[in-house]
Protein backbone atom coordinates (compact mmCIF):
# COMPACT_ATOMS: atom_id res chain seq x y z
CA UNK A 1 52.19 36.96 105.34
CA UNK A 2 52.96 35.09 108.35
CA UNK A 3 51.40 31.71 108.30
CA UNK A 4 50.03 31.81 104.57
CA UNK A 5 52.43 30.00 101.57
CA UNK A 6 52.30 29.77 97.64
CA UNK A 7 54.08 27.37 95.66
CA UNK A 8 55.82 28.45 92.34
CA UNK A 9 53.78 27.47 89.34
CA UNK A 10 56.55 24.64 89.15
CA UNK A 11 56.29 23.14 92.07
CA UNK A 12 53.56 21.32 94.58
CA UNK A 13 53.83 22.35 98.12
CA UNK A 14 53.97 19.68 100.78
CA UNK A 15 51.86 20.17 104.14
CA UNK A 16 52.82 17.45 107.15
CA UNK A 17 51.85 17.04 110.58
CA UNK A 18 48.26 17.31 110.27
CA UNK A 19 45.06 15.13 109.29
CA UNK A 20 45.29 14.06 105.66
CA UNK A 21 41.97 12.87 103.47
CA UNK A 22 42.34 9.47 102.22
CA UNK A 23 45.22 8.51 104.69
CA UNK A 24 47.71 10.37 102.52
CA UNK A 25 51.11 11.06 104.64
CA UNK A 26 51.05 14.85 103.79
CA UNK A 27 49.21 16.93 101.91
CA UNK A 28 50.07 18.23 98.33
CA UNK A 29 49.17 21.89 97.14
CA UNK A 30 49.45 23.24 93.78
CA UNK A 31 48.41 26.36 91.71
CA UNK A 32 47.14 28.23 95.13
CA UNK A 33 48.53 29.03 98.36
CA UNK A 34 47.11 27.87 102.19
CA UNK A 35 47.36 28.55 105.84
CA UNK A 36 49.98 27.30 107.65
CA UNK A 37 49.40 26.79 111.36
CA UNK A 38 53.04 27.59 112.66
CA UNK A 39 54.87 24.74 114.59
CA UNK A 40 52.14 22.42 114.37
CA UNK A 41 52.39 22.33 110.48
CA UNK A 42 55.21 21.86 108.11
CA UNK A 43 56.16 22.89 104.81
CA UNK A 44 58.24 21.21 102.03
CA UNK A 45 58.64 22.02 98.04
CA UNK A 46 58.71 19.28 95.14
CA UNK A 47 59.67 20.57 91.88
CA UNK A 48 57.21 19.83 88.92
CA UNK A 49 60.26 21.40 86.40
CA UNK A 50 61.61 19.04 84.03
CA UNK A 51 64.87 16.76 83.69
CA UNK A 52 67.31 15.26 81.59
CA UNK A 53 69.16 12.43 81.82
CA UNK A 54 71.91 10.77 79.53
CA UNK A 55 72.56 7.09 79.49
CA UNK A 56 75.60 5.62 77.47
CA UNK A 57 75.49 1.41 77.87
CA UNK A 58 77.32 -1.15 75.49
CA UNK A 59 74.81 -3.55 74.61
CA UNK A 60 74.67 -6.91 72.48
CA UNK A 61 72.45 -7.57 69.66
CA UNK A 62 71.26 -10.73 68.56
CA UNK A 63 73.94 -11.49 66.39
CA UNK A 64 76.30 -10.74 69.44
CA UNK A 65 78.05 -8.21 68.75
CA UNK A 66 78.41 -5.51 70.83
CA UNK A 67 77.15 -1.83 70.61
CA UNK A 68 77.65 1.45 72.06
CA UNK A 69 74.10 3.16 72.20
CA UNK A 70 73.80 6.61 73.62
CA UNK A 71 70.55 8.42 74.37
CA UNK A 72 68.85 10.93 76.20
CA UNK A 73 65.47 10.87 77.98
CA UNK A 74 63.21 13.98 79.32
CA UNK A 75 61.43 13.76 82.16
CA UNK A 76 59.10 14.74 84.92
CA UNK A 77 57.34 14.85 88.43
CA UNK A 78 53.73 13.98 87.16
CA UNK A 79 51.12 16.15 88.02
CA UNK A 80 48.80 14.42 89.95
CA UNK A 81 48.48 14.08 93.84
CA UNK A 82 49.21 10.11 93.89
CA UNK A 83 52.49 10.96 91.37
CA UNK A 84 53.57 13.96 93.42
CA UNK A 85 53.21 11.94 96.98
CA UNK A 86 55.34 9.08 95.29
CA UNK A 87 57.89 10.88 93.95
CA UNK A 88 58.69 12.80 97.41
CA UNK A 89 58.78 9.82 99.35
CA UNK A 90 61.48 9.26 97.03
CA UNK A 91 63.20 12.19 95.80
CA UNK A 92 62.30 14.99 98.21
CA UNK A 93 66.03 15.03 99.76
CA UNK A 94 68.25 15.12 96.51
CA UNK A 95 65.26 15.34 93.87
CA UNK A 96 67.61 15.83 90.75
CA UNK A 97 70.29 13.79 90.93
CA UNK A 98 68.62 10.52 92.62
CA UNK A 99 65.73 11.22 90.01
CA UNK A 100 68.21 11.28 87.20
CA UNK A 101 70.46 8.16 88.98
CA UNK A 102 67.63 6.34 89.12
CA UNK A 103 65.83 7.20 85.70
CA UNK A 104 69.03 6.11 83.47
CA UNK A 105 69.28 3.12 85.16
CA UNK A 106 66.02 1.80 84.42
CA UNK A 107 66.24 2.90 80.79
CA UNK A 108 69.29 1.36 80.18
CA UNK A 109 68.55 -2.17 81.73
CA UNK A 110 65.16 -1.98 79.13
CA UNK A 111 67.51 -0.68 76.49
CA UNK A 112 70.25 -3.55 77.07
CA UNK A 113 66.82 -5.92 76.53
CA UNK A 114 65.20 -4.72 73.74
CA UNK A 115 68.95 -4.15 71.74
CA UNK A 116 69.48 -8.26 72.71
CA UNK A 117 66.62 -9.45 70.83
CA UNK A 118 66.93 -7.02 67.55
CA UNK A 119 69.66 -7.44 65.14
CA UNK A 120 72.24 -4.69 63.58
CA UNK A 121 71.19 -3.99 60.58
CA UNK A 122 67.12 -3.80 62.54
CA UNK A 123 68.92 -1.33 64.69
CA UNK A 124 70.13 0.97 62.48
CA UNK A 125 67.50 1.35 59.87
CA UNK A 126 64.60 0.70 62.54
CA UNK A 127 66.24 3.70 65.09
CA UNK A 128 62.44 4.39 66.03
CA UNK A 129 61.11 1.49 66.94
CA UNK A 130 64.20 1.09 68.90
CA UNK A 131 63.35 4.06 70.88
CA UNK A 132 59.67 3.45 70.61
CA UNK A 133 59.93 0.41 72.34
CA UNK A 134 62.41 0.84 75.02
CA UNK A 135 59.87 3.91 75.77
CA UNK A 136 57.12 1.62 76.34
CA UNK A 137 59.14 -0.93 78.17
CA UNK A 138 59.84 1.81 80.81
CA UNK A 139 56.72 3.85 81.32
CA UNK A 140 55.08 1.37 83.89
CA UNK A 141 58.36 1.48 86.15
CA UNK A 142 58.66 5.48 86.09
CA UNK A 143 54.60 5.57 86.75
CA UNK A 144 55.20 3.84 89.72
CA UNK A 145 57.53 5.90 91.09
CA UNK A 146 55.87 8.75 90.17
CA UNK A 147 58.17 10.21 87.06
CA UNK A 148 56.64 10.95 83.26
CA UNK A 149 58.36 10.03 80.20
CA UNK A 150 58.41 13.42 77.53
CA UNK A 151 60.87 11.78 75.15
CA UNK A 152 63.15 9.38 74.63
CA UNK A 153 65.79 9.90 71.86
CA UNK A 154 68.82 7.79 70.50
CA UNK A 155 71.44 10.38 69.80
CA UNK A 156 74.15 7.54 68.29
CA UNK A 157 75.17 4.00 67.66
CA UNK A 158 78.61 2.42 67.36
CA UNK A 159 80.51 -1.02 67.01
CA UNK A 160 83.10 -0.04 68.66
CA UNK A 161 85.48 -0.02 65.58
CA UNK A 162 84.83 -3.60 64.90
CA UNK A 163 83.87 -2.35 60.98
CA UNK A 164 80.64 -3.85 60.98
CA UNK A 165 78.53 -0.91 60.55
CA UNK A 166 80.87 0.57 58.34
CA UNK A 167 80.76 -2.77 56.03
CA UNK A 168 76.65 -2.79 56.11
CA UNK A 169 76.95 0.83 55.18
CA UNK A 170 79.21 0.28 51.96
CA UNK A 171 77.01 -0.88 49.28
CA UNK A 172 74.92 1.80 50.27
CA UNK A 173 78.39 4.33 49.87
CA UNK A 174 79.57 2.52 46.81
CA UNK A 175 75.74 2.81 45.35
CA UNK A 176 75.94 6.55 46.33
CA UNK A 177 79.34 7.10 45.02
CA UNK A 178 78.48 5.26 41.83
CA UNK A 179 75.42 7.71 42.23
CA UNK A 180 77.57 10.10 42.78
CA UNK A 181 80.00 9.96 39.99
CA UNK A 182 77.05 9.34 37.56
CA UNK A 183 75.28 12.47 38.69
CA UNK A 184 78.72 13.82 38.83
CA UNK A 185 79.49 12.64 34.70
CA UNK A 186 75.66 13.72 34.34
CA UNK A 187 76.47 17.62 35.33
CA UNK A 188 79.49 17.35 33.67
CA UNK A 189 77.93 16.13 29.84
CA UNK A 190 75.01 18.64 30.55
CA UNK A 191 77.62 21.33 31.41
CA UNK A 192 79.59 20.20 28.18
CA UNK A 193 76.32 20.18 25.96
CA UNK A 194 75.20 23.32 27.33
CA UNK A 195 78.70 25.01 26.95
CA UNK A 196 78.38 23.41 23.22
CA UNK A 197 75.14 24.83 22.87
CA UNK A 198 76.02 27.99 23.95
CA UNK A 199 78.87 27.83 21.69
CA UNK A 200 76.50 27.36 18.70
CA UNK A 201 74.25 29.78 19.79
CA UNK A 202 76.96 32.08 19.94
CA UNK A 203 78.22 31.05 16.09
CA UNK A 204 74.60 31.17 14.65
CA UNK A 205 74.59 34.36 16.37
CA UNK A 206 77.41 35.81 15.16
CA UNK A 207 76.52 34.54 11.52
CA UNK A 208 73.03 35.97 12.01
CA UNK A 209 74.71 39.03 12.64
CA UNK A 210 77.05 39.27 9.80
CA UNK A 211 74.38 38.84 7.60
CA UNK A 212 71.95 41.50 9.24
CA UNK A 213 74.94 43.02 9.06
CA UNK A 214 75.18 42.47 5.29
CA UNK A 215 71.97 42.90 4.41
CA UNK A 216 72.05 46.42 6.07
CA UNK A 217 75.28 47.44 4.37
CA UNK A 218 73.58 46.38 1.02
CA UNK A 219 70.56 47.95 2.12
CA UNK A 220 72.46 51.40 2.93
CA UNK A 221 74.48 50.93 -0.34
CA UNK A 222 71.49 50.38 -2.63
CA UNK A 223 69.87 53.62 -0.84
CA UNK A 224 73.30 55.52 -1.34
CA UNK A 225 73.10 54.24 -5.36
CA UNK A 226 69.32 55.29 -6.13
CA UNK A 227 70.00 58.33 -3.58
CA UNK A 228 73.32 59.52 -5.94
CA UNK A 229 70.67 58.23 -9.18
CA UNK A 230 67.13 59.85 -8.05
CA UNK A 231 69.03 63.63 -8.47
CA UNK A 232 69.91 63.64 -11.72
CA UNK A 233 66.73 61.54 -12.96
CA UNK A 234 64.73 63.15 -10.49
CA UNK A 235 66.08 66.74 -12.80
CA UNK A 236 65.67 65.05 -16.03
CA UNK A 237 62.06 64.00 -14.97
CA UNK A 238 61.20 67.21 -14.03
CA UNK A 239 62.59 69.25 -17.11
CA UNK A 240 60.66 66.45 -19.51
CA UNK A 241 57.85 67.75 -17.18
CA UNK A 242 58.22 71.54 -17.62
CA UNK A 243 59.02 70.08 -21.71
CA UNK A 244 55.93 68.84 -22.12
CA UNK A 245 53.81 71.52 -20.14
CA UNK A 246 55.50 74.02 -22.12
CA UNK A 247 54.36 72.12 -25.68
CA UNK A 248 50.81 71.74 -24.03
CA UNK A 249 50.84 75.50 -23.37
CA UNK A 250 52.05 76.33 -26.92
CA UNK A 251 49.80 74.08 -27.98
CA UNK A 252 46.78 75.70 -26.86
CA UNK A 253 47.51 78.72 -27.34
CA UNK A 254 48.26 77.86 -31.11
CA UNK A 255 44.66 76.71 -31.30
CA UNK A 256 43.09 79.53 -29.38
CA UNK A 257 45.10 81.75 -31.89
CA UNK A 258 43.60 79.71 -34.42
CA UNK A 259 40.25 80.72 -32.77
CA UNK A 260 40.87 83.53 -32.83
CA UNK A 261 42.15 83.92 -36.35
CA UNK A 262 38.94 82.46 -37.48
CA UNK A 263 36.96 84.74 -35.08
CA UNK A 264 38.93 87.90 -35.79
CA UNK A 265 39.65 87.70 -39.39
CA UNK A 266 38.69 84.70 -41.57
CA UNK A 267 34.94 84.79 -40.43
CA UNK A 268 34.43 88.96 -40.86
CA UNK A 269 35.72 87.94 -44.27
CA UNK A 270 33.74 85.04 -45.05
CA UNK A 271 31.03 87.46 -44.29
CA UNK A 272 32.36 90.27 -46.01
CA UNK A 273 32.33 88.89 -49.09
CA UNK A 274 29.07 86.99 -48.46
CA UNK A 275 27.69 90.19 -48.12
CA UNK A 276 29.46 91.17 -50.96
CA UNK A 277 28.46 88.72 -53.32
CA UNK A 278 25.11 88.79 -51.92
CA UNK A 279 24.93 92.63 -52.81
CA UNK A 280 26.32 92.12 -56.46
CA UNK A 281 23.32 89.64 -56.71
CA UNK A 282 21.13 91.96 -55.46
CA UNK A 283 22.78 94.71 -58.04
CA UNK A 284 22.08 92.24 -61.19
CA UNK A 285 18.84 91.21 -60.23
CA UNK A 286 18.12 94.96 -59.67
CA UNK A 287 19.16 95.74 -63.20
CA UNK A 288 17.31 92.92 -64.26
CA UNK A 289 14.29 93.86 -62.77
CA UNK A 290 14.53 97.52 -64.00
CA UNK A 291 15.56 95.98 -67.33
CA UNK A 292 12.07 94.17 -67.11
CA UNK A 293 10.10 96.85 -65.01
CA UNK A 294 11.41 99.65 -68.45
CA UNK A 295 10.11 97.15 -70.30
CA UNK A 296 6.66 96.27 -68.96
CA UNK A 297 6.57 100.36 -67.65
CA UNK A 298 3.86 99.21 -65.30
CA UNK A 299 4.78 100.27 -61.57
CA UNK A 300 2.45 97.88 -59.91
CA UNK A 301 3.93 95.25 -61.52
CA UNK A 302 7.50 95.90 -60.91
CA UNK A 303 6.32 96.28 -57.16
CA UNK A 304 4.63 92.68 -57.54
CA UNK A 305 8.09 91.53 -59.03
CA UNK A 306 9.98 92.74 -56.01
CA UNK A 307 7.92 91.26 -54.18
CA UNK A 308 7.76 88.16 -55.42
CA UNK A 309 11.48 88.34 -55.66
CA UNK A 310 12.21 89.30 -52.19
CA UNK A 311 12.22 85.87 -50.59
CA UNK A 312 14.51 84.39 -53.05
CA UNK A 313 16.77 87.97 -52.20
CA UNK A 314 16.30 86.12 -48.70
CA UNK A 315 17.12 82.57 -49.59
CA UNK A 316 20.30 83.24 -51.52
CA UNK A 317 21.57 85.05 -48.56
CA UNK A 318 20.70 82.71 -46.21
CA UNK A 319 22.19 80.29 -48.65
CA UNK A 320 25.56 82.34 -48.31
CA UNK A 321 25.54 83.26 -44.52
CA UNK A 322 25.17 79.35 -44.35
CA UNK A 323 28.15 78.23 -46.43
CA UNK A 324 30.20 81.58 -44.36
CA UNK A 325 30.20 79.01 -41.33
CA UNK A 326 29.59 82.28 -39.01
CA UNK A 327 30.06 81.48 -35.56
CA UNK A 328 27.25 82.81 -32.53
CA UNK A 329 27.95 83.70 -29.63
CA UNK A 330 25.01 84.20 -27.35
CA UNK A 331 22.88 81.02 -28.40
CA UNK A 332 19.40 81.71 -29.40
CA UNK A 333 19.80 85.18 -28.50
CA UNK A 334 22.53 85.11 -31.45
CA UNK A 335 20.37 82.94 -33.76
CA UNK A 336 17.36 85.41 -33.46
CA UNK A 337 19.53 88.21 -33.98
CA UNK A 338 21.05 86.55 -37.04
CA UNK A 339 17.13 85.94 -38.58
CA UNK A 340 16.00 89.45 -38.07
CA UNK A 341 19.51 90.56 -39.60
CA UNK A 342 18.59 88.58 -42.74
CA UNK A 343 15.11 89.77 -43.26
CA UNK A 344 16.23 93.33 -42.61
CA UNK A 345 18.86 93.01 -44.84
CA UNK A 346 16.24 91.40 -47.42
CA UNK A 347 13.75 94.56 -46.38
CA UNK A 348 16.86 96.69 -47.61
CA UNK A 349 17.62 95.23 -50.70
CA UNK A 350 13.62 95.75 -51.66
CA UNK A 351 14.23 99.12 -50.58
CA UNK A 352 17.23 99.73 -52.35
CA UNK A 353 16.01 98.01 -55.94
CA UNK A 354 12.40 100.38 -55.23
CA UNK A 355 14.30 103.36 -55.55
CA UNK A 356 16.63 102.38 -57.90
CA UNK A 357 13.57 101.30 -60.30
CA UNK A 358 11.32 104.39 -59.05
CA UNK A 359 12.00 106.77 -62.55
CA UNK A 360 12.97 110.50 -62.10
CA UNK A 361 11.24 113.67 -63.76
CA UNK A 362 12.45 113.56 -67.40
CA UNK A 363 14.26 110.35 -66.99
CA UNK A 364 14.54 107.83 -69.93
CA UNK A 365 14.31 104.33 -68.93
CA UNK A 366 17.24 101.91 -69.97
CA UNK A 367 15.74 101.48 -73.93
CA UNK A 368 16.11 105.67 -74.54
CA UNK A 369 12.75 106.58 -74.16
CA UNK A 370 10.53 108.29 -71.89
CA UNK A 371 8.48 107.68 -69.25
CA UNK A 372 4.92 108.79 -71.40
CA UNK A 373 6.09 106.95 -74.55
CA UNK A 374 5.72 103.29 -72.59
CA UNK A 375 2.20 103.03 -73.41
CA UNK A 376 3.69 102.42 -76.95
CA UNK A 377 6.21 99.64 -76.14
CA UNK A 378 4.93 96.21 -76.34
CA UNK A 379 3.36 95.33 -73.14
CA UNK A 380 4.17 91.85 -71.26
CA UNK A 381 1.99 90.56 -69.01
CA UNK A 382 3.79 89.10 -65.60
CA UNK A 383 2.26 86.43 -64.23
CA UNK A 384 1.91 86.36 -60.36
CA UNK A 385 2.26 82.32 -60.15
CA UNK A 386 5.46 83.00 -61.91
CA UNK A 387 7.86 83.01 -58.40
CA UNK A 388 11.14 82.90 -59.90
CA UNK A 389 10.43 86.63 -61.65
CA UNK A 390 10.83 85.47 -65.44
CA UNK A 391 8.39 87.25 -67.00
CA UNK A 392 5.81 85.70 -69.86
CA UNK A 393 5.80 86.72 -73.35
């Protein structure tokens, strides 16, 4: 718009030719624009931006010897009004160069100083205090003409090939070759040792191997040798096996054959002839007791004899059914069985000697006479405490 300007954010606008607060030749502007009355007013630019400038100067040291330094320094248009109006009256017609002109030149007559009163060897290892103080040395002279100081750096010293740099810095390269070389022979033995190491490792490990390797081999020959063994043992074990359950089986079936042999036929005939006997016994003591019924011819007392005889009948074949070692079979069931069998066989012996004693019609007894002569025979008189049947005279 025609009348109004706006500096760059870089720069400070300059108003002359009109009334100025605190008798200031112009007025300075930045960060906003302003009305310009045309032809009565007039309007110049300062840059704020920054600069560089590079100084190279050969200065003497203390010692007097002469160095090259070279060094760069950064800097400015400050930002306030009194810096801005100083630097214009200055710079405003050829702002970079005179600003840079005039910038090395102080810098270097403070660096020519400060270099004089500091020796070589101060220089080189104390580069930032170099810097530091030429900085310091040169910050009241750029104030006043309105300029700010970013940095000042030292890019490089030199002797100008006079060796003397070179000579301080050789005990420091010997020391870091010697450093060197021992690292250097360090790396080396480590590399050695380790290559050793690895060398052993690889031997134990190759020896470990061959004898995994060994002990696997054995291992697979050993299972090979009881594999080739465990057949034919393996066989023999199991026909001793089927041996011996065969004898077991023989074995017991000899003995139950045995029980049954004793079951089937050696007990029936142990009883048999139990019975046998026991009838033959019953057969003589039936003759005897007809013998002595004939002779007593008294009925009641032949009954009286059986009777008295009957549970000896009973004892003598309990006596033998004991000594036939007769087996039962149903427990008490059996046993009962096997009592009632021996009193009824007891019953039937009685039975059997009754009627064998009991005389027929017109039968003689065993003496030759009858039946109605015994009144004449002798009589004999039994007595019933008498239990073994002998009769008393």
């Amino acid at each position: 718009m025609l009348g109004y300007h706006v500096p760059d954010p870089d720069e400070a606008m300059l108003i002359s030719g009109g009334r100025v607060k605190d008798n200031a030749p112009f007025r300075v502007i930045t960060g906003h624009g302003a009305w310009v009355m045309p032809f009565f007013r007039k309007v110049s630019y300062l840059s704020l931006a920054m600069f560089e400038a590079e100084i190279q100067e050969r200065c003497v040291t203390k010692q007097a010897i002469q160095l090259d330094v070279r060094a760069v320094i950064a800097f400015k248009v400050a930002n306030d009004t009194v810096s801005v109006v100083n630097a214009a009256q200055r710079f405003l017609s050829e702002q970079e160069r005179e600003m840079s002109v005039l910038t090395g030149r102080i810098f270097s007559g403070h660096l020519r100083s400060i270099v004089g009163s500091m020796t070589v060897e101060e220089i080189i290892r104390e580069r930032q205090k170099l810097a530091d103080e030429v900085l310091v040395a040169s910050k009241v002279e750029m104030g006043n003409i309105g300029l700010w100081v970013d940095s000042f750096q030292i890019q490089s010293i030199d002797d100008g090939g006079l060796g003397y740099i070179t000579a301080l810095a050789a005990p420091h390269n010997a020391a870091v070759q010697r450093d060197a070389q021992i690292a250097q022979a360090e790396a080396s033995q480590r590399a050695a040792e380790a290559e050793q190491e690895s060398l052993r490792r690889q031997a134990e490990y190759q020896r470990q191997t061959s004898i995994l390797q060994a002990e696997y081999q054995h291992d697979i020959d050993k299972a090979n040798a009881e594999a080739a063994q465990a057949g034919p043992l393996a066989e023999a074990i199991a026909l001793q096996e089927v041996l011996s359950a065969q004898a077991e089986r023989a074995r017991k079936e000899a003995e139950l054959r045995e029980q049954q042999l004793q079951a089937e036929v050696v007990k029936p005939a142990e009883a048999e002839a139990e019975r046998v006997r026991i009838l033959a016994q019953a057969e003589a003591d039936r003759t005897r007791i007809q013998a002595d019924a004939a002779a007593s011819n008294n009925r009641i007392a032949l009954d009286q004899l059986l009777i008295e005889q009957l549970p000896e009948i009973v004892k003598q074949a309990s006596q033998g059914l004991a000594n036939a070692n007769l087996t039962v079979l149903n427990g008490p069931d059996g046993v009962g069985e096997l009592v009632n069998g021996m009193v009824g066989q007891g019953l039937t012996v009685f039975n059997s000697l009754q009627k064998a004693l009991t005389p027929d019609n017109g039968t003689s007894t065993s003496n030759g006479k009858h039946a109605g002569d015994r009144n004449e025979e002798p009589k004999k008189r039994i007595s019933s405490d008498n239990h073994s049947g002998t009769p008393i005279e």
